[in-house]
N, C-alpha and C. Protein backbone atom coordinates (compact mmCIF):
# COMPACT_ATOMS: atom_id res chain seq x y z
N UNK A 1 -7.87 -13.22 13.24
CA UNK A 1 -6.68 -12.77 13.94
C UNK A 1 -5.75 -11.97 13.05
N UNK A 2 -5.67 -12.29 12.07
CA UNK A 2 -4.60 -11.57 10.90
C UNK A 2 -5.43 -11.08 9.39
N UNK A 3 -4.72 -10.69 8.58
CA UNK A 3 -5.77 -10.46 7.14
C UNK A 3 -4.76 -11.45 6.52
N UNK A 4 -5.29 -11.77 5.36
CA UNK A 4 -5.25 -12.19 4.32
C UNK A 4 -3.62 -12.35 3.66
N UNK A 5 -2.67 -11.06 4.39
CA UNK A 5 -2.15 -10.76 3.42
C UNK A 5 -0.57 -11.60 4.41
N UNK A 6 0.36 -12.33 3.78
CA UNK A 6 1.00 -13.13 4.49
C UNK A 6 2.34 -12.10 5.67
N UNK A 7 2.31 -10.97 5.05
CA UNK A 7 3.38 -10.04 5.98
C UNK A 7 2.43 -9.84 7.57
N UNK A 8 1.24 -9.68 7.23
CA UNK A 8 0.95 -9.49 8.30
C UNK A 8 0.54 -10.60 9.45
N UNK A 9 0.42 -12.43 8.69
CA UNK A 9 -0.25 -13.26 9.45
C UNK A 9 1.24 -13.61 10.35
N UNK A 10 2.78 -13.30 9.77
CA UNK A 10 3.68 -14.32 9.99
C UNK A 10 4.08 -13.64 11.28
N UNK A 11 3.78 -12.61 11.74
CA UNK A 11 3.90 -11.97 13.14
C UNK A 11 3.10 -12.63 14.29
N UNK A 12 1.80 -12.84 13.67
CA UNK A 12 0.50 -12.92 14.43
C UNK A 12 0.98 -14.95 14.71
N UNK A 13 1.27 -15.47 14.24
CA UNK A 13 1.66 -16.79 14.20
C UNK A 13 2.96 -16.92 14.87
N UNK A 14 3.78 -16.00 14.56
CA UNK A 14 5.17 -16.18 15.80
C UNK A 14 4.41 -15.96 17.07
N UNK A 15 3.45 -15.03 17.04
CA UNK A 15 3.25 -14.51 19.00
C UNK A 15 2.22 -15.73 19.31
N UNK A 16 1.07 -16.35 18.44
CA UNK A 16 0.45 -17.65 18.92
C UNK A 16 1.09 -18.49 19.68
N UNK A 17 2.32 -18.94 18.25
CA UNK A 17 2.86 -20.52 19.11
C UNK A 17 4.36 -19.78 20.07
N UNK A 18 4.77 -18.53 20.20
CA UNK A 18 5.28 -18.41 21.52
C UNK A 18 4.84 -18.52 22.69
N UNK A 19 3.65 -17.76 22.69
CA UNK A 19 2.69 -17.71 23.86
C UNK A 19 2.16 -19.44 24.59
N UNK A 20 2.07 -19.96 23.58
CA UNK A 20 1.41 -21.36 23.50
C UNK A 20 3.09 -21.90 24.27
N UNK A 21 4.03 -22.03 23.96
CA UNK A 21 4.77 -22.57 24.22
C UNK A 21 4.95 -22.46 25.29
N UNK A 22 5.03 -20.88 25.79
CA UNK A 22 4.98 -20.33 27.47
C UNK A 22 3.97 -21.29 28.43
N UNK A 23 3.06 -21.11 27.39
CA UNK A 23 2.01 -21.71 28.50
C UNK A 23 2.03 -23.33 29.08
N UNK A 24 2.67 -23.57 28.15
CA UNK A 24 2.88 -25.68 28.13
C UNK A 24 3.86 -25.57 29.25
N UNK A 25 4.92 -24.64 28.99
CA UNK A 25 6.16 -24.70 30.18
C UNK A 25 6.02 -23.53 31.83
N UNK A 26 4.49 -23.55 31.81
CA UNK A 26 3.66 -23.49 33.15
C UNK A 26 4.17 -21.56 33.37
N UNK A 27 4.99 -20.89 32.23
CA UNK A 27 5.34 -19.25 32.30
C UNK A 27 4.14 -18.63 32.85
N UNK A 28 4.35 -17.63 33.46
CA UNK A 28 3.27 -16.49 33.52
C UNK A 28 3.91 -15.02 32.29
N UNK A 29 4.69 -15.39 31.59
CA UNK A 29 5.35 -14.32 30.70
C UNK A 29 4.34 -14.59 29.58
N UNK A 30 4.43 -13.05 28.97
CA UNK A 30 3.77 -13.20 27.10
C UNK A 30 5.04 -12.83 26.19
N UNK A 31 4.88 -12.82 25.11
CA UNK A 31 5.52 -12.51 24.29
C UNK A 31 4.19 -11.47 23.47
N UNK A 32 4.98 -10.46 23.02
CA UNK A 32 3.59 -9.38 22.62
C UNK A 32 5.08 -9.30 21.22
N UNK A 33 4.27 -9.56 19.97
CA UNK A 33 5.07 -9.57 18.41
C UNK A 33 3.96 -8.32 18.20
N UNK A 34 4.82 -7.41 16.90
CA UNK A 34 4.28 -6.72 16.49
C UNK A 34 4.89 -6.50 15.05
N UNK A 35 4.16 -6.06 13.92
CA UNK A 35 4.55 -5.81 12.52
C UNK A 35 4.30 -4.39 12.47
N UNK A 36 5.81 -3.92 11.43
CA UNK A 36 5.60 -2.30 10.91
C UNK A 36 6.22 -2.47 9.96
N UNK A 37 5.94 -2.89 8.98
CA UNK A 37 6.64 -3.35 7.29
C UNK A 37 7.11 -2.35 6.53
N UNK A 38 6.32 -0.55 7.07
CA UNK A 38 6.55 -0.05 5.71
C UNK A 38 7.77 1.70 6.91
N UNK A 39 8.43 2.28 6.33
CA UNK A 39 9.01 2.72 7.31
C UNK A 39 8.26 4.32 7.30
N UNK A 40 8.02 4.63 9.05
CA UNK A 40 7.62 5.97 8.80
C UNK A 40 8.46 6.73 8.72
N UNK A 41 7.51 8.22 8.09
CA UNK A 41 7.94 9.70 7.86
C UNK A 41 7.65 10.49 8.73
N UNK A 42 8.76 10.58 9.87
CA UNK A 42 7.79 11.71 10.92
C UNK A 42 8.40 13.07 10.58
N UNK A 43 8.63 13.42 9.94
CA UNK A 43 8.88 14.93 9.25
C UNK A 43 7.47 15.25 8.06
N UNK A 44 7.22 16.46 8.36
CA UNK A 44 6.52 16.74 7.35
C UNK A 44 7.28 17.54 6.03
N UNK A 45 8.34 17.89 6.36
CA UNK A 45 8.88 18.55 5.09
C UNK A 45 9.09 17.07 4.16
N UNK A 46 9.64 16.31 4.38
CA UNK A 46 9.88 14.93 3.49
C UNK A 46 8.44 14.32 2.85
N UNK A 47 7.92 14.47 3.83
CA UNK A 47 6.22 14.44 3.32
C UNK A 47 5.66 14.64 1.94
N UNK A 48 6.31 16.11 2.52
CA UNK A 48 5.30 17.06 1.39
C UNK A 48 6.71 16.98 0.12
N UNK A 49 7.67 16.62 0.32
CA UNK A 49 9.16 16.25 -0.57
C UNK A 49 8.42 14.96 -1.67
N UNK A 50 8.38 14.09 -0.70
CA UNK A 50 7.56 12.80 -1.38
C UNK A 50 6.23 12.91 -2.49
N UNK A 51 5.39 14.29 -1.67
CA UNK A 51 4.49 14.06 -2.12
C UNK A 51 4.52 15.19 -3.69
N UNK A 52 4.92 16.16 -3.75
CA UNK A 52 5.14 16.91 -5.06
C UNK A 52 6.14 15.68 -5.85
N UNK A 53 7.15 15.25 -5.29
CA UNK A 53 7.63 14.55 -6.56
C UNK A 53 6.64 12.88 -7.06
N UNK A 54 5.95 12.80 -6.54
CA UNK A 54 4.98 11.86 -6.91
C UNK A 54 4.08 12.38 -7.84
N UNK A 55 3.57 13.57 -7.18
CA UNK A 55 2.58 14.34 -8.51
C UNK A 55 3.44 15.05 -9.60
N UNK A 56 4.53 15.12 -9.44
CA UNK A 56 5.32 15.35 -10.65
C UNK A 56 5.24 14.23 -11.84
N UNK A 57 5.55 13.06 -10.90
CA UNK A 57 5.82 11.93 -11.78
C UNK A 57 3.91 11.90 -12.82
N UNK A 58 3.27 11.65 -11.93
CA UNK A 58 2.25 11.42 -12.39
C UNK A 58 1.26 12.79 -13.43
N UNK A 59 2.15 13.65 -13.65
CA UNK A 59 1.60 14.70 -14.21
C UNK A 59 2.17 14.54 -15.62
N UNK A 60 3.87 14.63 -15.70
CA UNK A 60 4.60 13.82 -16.74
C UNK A 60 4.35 12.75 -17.44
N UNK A 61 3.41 11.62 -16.39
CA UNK A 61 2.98 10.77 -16.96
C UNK A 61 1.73 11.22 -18.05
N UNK A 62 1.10 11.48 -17.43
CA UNK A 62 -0.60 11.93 -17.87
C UNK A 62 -0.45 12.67 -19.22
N UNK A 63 0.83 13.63 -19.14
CA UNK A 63 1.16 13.91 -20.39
C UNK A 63 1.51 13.58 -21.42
N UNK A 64 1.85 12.29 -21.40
CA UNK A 64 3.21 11.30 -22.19
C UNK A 64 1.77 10.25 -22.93
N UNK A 65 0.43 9.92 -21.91
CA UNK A 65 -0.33 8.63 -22.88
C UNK A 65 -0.90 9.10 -23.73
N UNK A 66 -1.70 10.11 -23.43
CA UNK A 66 -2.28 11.03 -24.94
C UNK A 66 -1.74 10.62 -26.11
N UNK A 67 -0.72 11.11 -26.28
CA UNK A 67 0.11 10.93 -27.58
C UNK A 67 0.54 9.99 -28.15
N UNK A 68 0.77 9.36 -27.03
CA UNK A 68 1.00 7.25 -27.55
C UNK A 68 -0.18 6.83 -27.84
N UNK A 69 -1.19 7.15 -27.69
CA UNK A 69 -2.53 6.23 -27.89
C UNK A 69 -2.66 6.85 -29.22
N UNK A 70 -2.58 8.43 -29.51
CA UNK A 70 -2.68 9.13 -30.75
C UNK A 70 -2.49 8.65 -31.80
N UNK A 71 -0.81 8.28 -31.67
CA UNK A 71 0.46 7.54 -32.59
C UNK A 71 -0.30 6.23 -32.95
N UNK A 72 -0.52 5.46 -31.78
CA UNK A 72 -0.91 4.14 -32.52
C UNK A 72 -2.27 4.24 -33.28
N UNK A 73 -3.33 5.09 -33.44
CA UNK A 73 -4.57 5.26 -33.78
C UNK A 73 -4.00 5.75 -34.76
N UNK A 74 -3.40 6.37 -35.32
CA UNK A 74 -2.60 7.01 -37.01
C UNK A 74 -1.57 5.97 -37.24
N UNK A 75 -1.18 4.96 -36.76
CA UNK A 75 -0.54 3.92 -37.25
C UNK A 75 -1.18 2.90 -37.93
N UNK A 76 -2.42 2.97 -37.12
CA UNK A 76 -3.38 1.55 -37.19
C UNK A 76 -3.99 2.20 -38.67
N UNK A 77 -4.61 3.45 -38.80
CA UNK A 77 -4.88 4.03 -39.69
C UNK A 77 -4.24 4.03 -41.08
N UNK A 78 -2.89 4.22 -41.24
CA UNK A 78 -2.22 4.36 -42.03
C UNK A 78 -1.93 2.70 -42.48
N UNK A 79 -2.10 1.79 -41.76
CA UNK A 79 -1.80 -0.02 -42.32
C UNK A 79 -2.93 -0.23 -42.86
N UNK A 80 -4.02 0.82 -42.19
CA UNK A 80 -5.63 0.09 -42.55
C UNK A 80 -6.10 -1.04 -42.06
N UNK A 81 -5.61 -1.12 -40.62
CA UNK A 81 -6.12 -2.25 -39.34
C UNK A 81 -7.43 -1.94 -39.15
């Protein structure tokens, strides 16, 4: 009925024991629960906003480990680790 992951079971478990409850007190009503945890983007300019500054980040990044791994490999070198 749900995955694994607890945001999504605690919806699926409110609409069980509502429904269940309806039904003990003889309702013909449902209760229909639904989960949307993460918020949408219905613009595509924000989209594509989101999405260059993400590959920004990650380009900056990509640039930045090289050189740290470098540093410590001429550090380790220079103690004679």
């Amino acid at each position: 009925m749900c995955s694994a992951e607890p945001i999504n079971c605690f919806p699926m478990l409110v609409n069980i024991l509502s429904n269940t409850f309806l039904r003990l007190f003889n309702s013909t009503a449902r209760i229909r629960v639904w989960s949307n945890p993460f918020y949408s983007i219905q613009s595509s300019e924000v989209r594509s906003d989101i999405f260059f500054i993400c590959l920004s980040y990650m380009l900056i990044l990509a640039a930045g480990l090289p050189p740290h791994f470098a540093v410590s490999s001429m550090e380790d070198y220079k103690v004679k680790s």
